[in-house]
C-alpha atoms as a PDB file:
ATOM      1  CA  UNK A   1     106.269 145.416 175.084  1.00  0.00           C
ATOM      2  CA  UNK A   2     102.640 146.238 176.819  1.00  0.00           C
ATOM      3  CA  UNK A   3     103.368 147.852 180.339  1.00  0.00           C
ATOM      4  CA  UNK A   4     101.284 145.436 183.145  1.00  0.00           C
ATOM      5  CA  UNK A   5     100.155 149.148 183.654  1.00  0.00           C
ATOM      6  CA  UNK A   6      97.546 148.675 181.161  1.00  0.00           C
ATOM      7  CA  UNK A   7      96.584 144.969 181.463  1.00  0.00           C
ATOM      8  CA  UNK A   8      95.915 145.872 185.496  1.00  0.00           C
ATOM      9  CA  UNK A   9      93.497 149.031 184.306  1.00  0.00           C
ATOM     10  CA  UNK A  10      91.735 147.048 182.056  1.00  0.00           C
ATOM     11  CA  UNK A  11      90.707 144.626 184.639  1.00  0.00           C
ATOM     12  CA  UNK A  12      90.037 146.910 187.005  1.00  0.00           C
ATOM     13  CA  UNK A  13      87.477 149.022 184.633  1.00  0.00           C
ATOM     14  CA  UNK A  14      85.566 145.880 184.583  1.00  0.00           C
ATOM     15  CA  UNK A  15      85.687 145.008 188.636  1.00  0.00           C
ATOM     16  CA  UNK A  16      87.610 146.569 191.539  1.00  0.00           C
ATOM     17  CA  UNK A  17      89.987 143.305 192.680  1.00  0.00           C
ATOM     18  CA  UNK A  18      92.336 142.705 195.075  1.00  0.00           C
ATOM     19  CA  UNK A  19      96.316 142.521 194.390  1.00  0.00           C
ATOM     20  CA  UNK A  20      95.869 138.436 195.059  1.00  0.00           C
ATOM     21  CA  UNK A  21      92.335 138.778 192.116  1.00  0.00           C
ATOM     22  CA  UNK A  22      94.824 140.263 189.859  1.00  0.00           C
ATOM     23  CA  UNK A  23      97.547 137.595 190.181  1.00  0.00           C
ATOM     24  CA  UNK A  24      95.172 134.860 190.287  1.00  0.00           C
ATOM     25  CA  UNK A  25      93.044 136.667 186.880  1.00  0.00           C
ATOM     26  CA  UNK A  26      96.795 136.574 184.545  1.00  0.00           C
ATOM     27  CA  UNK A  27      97.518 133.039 185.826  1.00  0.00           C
ATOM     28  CA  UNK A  28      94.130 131.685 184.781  1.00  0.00           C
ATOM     29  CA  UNK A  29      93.142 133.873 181.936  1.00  0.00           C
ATOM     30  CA  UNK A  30      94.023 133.088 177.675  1.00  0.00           C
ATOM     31  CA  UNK A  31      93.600 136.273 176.891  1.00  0.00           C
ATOM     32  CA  UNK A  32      95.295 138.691 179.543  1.00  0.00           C
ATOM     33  CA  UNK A  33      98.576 136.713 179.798  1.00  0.00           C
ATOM     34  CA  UNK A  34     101.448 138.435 182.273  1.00  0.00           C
ATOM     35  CA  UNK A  35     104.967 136.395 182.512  1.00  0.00           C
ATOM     36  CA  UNK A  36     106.222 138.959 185.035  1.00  0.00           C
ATOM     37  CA  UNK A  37     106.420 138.423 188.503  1.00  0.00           C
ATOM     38  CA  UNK A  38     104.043 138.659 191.151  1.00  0.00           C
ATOM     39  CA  UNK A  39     105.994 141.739 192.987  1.00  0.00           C
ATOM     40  CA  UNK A  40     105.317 143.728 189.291  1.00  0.00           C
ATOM     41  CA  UNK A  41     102.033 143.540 190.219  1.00  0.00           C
ATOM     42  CA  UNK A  42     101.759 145.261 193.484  1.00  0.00           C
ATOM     43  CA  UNK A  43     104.817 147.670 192.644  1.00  0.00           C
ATOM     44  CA  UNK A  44     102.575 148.330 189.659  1.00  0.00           C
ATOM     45  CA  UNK A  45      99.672 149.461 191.994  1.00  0.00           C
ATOM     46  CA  UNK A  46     101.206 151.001 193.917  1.00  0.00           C
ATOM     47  CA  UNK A  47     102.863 153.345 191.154  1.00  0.00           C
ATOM     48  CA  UNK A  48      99.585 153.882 189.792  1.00  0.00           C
ATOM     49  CA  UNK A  49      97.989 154.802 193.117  1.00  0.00           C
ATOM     50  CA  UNK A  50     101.137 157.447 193.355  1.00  0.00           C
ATOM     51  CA  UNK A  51      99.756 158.871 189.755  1.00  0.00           C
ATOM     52  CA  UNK A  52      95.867 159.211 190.423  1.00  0.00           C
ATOM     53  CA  UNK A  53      95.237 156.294 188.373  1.00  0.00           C
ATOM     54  CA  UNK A  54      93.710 153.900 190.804  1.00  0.00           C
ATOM     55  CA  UNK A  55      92.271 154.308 194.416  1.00  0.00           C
ATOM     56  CA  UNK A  56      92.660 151.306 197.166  1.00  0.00           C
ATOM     57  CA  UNK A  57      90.437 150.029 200.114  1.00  0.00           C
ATOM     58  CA  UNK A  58      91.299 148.048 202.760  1.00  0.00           C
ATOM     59  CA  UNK A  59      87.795 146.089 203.701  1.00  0.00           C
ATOM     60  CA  UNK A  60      88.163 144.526 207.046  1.00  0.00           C
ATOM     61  CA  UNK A  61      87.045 141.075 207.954  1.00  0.00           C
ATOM     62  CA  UNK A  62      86.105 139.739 210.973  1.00  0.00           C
ATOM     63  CA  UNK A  63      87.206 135.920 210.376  1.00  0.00           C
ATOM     64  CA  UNK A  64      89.481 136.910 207.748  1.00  0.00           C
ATOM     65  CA  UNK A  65      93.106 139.120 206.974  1.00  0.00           C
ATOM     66  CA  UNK A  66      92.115 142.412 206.089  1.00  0.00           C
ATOM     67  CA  UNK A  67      92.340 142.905 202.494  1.00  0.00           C
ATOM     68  CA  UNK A  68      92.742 146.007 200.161  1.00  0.00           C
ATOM     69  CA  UNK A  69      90.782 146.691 196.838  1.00  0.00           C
ATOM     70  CA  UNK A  70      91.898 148.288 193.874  1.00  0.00           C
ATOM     71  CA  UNK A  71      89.269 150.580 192.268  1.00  0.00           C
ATOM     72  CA  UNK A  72      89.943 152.741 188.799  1.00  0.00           C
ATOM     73  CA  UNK A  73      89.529 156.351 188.797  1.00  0.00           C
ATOM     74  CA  UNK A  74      88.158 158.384 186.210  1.00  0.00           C
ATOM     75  CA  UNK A  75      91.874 159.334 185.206  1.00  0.00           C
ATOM     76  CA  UNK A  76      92.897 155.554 185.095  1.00  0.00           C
ATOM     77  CA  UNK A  77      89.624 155.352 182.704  1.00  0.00           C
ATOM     78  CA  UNK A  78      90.624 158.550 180.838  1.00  0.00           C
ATOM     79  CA  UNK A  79      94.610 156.555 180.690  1.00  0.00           C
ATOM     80  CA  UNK A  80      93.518 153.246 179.718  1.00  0.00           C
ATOM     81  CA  UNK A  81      91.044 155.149 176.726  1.00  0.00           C
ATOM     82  CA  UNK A  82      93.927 157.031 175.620  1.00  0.00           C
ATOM     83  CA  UNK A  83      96.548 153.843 175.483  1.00  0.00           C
ATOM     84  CA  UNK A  84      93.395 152.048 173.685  1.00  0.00           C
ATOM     85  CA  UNK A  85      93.487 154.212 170.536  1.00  0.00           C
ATOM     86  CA  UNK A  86      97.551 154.423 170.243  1.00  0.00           C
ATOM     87  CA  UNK A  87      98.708 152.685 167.177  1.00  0.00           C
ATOM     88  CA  UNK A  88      99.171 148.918 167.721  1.00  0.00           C
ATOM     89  CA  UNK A  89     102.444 147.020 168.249  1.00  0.00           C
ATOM     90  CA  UNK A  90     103.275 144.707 165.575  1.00  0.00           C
ATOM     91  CA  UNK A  91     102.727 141.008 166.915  1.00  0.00           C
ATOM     92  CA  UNK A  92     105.740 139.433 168.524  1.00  0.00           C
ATOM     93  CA  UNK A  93     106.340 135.909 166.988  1.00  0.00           C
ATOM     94  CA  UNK A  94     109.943 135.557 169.514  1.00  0.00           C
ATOM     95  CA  UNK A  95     109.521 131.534 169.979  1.00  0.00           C
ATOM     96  CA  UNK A  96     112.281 129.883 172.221  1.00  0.00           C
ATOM     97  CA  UNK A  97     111.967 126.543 170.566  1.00  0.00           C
ATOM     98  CA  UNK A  98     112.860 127.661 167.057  1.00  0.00           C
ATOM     99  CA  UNK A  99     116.374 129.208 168.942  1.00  0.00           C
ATOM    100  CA  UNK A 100     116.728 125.134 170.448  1.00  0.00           C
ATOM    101  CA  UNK A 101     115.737 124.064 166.677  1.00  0.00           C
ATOM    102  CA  UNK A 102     118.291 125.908 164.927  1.00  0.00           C
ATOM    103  CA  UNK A 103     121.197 124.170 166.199  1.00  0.00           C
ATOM    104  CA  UNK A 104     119.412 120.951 166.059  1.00  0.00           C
ATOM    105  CA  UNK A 105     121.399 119.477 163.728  1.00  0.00           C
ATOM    106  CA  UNK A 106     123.266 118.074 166.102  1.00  0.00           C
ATOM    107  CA  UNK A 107     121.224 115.478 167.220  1.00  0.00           C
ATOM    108  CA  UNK A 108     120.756 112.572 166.374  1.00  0.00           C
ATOM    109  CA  UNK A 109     117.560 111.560 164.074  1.00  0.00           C
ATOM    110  CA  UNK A 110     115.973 109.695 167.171  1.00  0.00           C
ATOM    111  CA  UNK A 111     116.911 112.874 169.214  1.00  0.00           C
ATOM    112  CA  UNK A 112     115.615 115.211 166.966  1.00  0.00           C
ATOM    113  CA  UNK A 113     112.758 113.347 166.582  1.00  0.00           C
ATOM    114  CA  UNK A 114     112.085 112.851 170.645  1.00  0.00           C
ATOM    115  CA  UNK A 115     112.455 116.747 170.793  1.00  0.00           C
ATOM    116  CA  UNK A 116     109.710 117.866 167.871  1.00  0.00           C
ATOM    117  CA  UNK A 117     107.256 115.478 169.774  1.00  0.00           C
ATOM    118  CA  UNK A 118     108.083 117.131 173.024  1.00  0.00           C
ATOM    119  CA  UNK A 119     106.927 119.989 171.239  1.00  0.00           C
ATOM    120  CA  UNK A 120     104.252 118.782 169.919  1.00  0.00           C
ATOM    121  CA  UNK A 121     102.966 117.219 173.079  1.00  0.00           C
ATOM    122  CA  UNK A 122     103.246 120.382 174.604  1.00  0.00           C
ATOM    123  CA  UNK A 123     101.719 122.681 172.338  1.00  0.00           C
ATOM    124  CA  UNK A 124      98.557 120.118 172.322  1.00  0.00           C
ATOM    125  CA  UNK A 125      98.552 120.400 176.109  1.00  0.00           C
ATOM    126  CA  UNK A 126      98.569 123.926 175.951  1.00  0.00           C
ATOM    127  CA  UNK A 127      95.505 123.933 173.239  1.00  0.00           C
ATOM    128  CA  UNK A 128      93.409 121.373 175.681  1.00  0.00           C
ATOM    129  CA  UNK A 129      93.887 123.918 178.378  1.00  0.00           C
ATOM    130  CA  UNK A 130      93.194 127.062 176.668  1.00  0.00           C
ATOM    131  CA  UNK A 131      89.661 125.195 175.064  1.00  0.00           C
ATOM    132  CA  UNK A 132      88.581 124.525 178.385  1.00  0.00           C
ATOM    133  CA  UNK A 133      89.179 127.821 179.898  1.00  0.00           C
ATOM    134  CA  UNK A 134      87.313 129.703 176.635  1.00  0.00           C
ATOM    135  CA  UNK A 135      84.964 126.752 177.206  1.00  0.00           C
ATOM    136  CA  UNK A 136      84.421 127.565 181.216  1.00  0.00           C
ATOM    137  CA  UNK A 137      84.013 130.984 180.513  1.00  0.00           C
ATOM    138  CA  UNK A 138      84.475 132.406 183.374  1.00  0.00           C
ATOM    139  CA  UNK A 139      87.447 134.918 182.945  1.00  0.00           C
ATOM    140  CA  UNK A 140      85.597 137.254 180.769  1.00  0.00           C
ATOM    141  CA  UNK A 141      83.728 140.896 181.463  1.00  0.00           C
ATOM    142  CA  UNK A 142      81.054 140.059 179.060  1.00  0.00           C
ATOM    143  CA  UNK A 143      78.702 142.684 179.575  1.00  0.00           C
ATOM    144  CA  UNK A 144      77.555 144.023 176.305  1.00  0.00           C
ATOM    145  CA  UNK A 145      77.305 141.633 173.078  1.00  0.00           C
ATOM    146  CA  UNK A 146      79.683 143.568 171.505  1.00  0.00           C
ATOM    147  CA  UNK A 147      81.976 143.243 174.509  1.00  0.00           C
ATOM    148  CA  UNK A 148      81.007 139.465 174.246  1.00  0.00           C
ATOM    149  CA  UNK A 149      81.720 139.090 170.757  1.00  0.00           C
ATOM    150  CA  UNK A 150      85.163 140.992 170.907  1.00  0.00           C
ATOM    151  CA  UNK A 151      86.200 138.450 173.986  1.00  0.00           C
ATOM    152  CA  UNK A 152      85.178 135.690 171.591  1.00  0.00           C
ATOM    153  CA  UNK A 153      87.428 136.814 168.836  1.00  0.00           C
ATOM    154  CA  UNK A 154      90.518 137.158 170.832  1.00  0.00           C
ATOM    155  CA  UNK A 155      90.126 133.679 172.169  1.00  0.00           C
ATOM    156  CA  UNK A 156      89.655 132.229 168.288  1.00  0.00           C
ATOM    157  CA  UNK A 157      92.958 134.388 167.357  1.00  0.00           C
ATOM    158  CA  UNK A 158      94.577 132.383 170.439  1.00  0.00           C
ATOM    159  CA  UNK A 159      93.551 128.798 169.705  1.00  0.00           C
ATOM    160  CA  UNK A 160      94.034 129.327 165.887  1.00  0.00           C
ATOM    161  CA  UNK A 161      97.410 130.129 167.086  1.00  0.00           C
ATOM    162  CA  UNK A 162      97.957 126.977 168.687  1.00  0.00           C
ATOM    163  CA  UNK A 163      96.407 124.984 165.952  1.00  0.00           C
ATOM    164  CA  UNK A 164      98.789 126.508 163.345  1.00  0.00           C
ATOM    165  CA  UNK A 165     102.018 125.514 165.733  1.00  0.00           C
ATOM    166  CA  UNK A 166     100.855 121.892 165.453  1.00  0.00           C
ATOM    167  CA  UNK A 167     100.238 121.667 162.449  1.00  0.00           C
ATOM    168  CA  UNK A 168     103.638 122.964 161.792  1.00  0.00           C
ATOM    169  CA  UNK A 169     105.560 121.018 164.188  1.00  0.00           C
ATOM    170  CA  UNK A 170     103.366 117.804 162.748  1.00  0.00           C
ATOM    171  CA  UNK A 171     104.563 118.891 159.182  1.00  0.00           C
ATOM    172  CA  UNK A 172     108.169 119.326 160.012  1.00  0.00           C
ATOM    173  CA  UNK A 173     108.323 115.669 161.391  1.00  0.00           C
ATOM    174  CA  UNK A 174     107.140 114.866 158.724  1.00  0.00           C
ATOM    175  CA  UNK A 175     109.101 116.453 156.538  1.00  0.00           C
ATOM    176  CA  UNK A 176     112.420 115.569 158.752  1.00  0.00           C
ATOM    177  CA  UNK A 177     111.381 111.771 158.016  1.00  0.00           C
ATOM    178  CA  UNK A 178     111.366 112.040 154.555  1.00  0.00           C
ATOM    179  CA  UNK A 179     114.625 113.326 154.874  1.00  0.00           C
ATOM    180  CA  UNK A 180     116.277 110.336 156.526  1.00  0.00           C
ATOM    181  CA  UNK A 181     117.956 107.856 155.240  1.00  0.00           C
ATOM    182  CA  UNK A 182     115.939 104.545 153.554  1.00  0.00           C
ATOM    183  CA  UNK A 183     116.501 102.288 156.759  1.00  0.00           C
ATOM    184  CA  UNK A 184     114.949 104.866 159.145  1.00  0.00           C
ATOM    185  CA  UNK A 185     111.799 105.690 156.915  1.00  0.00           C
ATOM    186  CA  UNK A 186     108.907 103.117 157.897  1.00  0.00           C
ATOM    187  CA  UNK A 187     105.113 103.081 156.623  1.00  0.00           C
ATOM    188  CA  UNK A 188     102.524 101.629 159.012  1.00  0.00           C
ATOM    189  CA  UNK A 189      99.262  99.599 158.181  1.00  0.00           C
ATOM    190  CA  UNK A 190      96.877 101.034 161.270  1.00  0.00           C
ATOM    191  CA  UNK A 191      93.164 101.859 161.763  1.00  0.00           C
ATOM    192  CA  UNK A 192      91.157 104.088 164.110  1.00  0.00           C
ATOM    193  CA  UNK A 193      89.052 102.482 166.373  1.00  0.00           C
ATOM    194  CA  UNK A 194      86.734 104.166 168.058  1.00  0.00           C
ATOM    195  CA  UNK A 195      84.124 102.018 170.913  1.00  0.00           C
ATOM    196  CA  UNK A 196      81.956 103.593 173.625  1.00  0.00           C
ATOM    197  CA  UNK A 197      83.474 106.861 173.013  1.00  0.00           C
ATOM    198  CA  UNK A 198      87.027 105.514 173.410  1.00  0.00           C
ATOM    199  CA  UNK A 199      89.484 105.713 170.250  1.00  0.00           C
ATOM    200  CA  UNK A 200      92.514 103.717 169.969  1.00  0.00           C
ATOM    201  CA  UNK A 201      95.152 102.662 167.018  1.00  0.00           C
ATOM    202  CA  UNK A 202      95.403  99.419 166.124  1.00  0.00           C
ATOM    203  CA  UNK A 203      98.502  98.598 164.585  1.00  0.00           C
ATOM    204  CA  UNK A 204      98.707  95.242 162.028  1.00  0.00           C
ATOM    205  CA  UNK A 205     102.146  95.618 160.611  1.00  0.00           C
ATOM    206  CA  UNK A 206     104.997  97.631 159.380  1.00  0.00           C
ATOM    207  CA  UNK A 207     107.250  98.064 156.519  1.00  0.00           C
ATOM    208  CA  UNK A 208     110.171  97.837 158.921  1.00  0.00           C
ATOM    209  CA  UNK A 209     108.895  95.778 162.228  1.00  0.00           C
ATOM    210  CA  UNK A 210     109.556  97.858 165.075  1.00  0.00           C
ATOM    211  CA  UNK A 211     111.992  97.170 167.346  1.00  0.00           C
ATOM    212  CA  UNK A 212     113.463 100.951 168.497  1.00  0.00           C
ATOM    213  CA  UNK A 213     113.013 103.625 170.667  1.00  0.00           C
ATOM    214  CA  UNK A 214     112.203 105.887 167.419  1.00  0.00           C
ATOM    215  CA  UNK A 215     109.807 103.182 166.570  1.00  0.00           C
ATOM    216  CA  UNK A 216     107.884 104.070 169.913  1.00  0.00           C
ATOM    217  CA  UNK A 217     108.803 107.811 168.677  1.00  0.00           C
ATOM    218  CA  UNK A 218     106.831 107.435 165.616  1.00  0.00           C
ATOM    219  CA  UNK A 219     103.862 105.303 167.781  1.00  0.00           C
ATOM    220  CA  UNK A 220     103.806 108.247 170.195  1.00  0.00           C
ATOM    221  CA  UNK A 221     103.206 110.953 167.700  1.00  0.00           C
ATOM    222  CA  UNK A 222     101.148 108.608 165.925  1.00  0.00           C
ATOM    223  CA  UNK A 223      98.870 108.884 169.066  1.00  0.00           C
ATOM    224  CA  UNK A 224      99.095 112.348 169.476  1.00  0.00           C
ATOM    225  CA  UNK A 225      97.962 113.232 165.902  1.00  0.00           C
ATOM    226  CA  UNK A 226      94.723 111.432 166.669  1.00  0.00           C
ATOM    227  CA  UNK A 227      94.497 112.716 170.260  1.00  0.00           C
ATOM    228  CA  UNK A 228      94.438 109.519 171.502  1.00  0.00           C
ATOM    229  CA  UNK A 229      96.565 107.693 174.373  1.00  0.00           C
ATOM    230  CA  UNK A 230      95.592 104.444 173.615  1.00  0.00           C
ATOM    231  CA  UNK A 231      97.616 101.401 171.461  1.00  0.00           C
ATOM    232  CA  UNK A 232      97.257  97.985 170.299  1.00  0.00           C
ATOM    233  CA  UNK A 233      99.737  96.562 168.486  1.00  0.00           C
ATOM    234  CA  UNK A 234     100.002  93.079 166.429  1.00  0.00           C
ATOM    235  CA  UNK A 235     102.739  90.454 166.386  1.00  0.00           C
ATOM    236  CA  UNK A 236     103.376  91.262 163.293  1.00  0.00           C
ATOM    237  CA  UNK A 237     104.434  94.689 163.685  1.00  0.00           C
ATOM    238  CA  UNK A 238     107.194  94.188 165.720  1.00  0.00           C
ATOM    239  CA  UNK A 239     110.451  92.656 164.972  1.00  0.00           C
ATOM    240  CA  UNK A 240     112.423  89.724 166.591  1.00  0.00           C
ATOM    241  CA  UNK A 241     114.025  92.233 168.014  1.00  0.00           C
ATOM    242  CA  UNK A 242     111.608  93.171 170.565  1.00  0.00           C
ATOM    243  CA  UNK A 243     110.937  89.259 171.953  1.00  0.00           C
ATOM    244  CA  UNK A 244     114.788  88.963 172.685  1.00  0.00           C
ATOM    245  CA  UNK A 245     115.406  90.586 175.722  1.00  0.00           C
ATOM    246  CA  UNK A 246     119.033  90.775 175.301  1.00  0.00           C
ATOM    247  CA  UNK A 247     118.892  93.408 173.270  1.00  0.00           C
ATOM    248  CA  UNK A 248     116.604  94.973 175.594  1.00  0.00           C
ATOM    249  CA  UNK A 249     114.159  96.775 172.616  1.00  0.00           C
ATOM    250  CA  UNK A 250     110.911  95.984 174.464  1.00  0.00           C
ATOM    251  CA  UNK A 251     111.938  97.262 177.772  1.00  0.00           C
ATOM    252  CA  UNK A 252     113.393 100.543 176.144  1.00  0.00           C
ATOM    253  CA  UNK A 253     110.112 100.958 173.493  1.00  0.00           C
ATOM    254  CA  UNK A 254     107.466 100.590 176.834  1.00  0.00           C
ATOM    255  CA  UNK A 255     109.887 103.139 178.940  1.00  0.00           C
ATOM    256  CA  UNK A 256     108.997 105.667 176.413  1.00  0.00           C
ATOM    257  CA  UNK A 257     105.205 104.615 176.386  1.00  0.00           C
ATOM    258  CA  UNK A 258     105.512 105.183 180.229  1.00  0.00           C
ATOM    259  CA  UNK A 259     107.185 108.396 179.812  1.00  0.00           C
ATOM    260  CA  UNK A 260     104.435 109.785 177.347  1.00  0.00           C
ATOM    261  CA  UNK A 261     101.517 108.350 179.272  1.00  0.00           C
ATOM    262  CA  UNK A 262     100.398 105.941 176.530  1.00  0.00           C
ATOM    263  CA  UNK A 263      98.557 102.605 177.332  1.00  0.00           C
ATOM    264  CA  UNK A 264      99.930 100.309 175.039  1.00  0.00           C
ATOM    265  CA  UNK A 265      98.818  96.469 174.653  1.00  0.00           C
ATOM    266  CA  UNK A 266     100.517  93.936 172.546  1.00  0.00           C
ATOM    267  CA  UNK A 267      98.719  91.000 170.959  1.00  0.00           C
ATOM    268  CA  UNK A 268     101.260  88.010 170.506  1.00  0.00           C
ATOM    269  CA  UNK A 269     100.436  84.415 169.325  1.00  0.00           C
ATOM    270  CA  UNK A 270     100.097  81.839 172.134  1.00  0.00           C
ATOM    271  CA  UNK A 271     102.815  79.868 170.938  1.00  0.00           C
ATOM    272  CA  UNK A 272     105.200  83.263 170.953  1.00  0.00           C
ATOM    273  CA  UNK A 273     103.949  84.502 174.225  1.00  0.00           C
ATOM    274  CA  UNK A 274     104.527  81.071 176.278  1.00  0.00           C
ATOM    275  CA  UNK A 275     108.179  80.622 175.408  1.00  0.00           C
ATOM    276  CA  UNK A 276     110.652  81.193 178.071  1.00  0.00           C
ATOM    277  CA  UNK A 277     111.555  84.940 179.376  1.00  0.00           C
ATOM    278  CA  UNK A 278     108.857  86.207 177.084  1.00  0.00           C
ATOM    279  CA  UNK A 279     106.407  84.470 179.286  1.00  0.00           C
ATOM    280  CA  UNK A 280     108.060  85.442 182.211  1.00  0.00           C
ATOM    281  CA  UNK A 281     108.076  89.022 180.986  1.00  0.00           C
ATOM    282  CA  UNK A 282     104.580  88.895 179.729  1.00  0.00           C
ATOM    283  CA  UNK A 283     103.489  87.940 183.759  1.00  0.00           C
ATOM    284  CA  UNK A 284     105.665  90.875 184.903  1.00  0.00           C
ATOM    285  CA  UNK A 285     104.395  93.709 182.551  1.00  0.00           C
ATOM    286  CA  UNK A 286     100.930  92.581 182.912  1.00  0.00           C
ATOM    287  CA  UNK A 287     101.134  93.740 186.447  1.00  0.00           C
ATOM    288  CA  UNK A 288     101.374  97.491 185.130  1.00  0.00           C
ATOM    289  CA  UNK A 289      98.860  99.760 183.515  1.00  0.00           C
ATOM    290  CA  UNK A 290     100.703 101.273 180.347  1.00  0.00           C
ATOM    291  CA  UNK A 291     101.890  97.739 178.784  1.00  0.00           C
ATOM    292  CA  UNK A 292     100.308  94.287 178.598  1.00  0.00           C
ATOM    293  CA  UNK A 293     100.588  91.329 176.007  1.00  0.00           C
ATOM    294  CA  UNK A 294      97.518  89.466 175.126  1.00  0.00           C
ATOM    295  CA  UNK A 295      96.692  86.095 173.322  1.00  0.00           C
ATOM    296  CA  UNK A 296      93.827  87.685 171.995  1.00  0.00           C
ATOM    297  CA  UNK A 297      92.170  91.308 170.274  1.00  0.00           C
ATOM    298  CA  UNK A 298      88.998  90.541 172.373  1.00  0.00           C
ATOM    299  CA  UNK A 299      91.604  90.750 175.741  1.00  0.00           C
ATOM    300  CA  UNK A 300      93.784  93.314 174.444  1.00  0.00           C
ATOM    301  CA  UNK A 301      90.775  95.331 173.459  1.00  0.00           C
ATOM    302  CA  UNK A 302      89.264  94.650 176.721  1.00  0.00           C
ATOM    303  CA  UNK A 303      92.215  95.829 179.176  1.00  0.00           C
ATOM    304  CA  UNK A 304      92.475  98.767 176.799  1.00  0.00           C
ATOM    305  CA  UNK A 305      89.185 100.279 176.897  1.00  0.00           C
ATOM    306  CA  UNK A 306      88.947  99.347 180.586  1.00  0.00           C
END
């Protein structure tokens, strides 16, 4: 594995930086990541200071702690050249969720499930963030055009990275689902909708109503497929199931929408909505912002894009 050694020399032939710059420069940067601790970083500097590799500073400020700054000497440069043109490790592909997916046969299809699309989810987070760092710009040297146009390569190799672990993880649901048994595999009639820059799945009916917490599984990575938070879904998607609150299938389908941050919005028949607990219900969850029942599209859609 790459000694910090080298990632700290690298930054600091670019810029002389504080101990604090460097820690803050790995925790922001997709290109320089460090998992270490912070103390690896100043027992790092100072080792290097011991060898001649790196000179310090300390700049005093009048309204303001002291603070010392790390500057690269010419045998730090000479160093980092040398460890530059050694042969290159081979690329480490050690992944902590394949170890957890191994033994995942012992879950249950709805658990196995719930755990690729925690993957998934997170992976997807992790691509948003690193696209709006590269995006920002502002963690890279960027002082020649070739310097530029290396940075920019690095950054593709990361977020091509993270596109091929979705797609993966997206393929092995799907793959898992063919694998189930008949009762558990379900095809959806939905479309894309997409108004005023806002894109939501509308959902008009199912093979096999939904009813389950898989069922909000299967809506949730539905969603995160098309990057999108936001769900309508028709009476005659969901089962009887769900408007019997004995068996308690809507409260346990809109815990998981709350869970995963989706907005979900159910449009039920006037006649279905006004009977009994389900209008009592429809009053109470109508309070919230992740689930509502409507009469109507034109109010679903409304609260929805709102």
């Amino acid at each position: 594995m790459m000694s910090i050694k080298y990632a700290i020399l690298g930054i600091l032939s670019w810029k002389s930086s504080t101990g604090y710059e460097l820690k803050k420069f790995f925790k922001e940067s997709s290109i320089l990541y460090w998992s270490g601790n912070n103390n690896q970083i100043y027992k790092a500097l100072l080792q290097m200071q011991e060898e001649g590799l790196v000179k310090s500073e300390v700049i005093h400020q009048e309204s303001s702690p002291s603070k010392k700054i790390y500057t690269i000497t010419e045998e730090g440069l000479s160093e980092l050249k040398e460890w530059i043109l050694s042969a290159p490790e081979a690329p480490e592909f050690k992944k902590p969720f394949l170890i957890q997916l191994a033994w995942a046969d012992l879950l249950s299809d709805e658990e196995l499930n719930e755990l690729l699309i925690k993957y998934e989810n997170e992976i997807n987070m992790q691509l948003i963030m690193q696209e709006e760092n590269i995006r920002r710009g502002v963690l890279s040297p960027n002082r020649t055009p070739r310097e530029n146009m290396i940075w920019n390569m690095i950054s593709e190799n990361i977020l091509s990275s993270y596109r091929n672990e979705l797609n993966w993880v997206r393929e092995a649901r799907k793959k898992l689902a063919k694998n189930q048994s008949r009762e558990d595999n379900n095809q959806m009639n939905y479309q894309i909708r997409e108004i005023d820059h806002k894109k939501y799945i509308e959902i008009f009916s199912s093979s096999r109503p939904l009813s389950t917490e898989n069922d909000a599984l299967d809506l949730i990575a539905l969603c995160g497929e098309h990057n999108t938070n936001l769900l309508m879904i028709h009476y005659d998607a969901l089962s009887e199931d769900f408007f019997n609150l004995k068996t308690k299938a809507a409260g346990n389908m809109i815990q998981k929408f709350v869970n995963y941050q989706i907005k979900a919005v159910a449009v039920i028949p006037r006649e279905i909505i006004q009977k009994g607990r389900l209008k009592e219900m429809a009053l109470e969850t109508n309070k919230g912002n992740h689930f509502r029942m409507y009469e109507t599209k034109e109010e679903a859609e409304k609260w929805l894009l709102n």
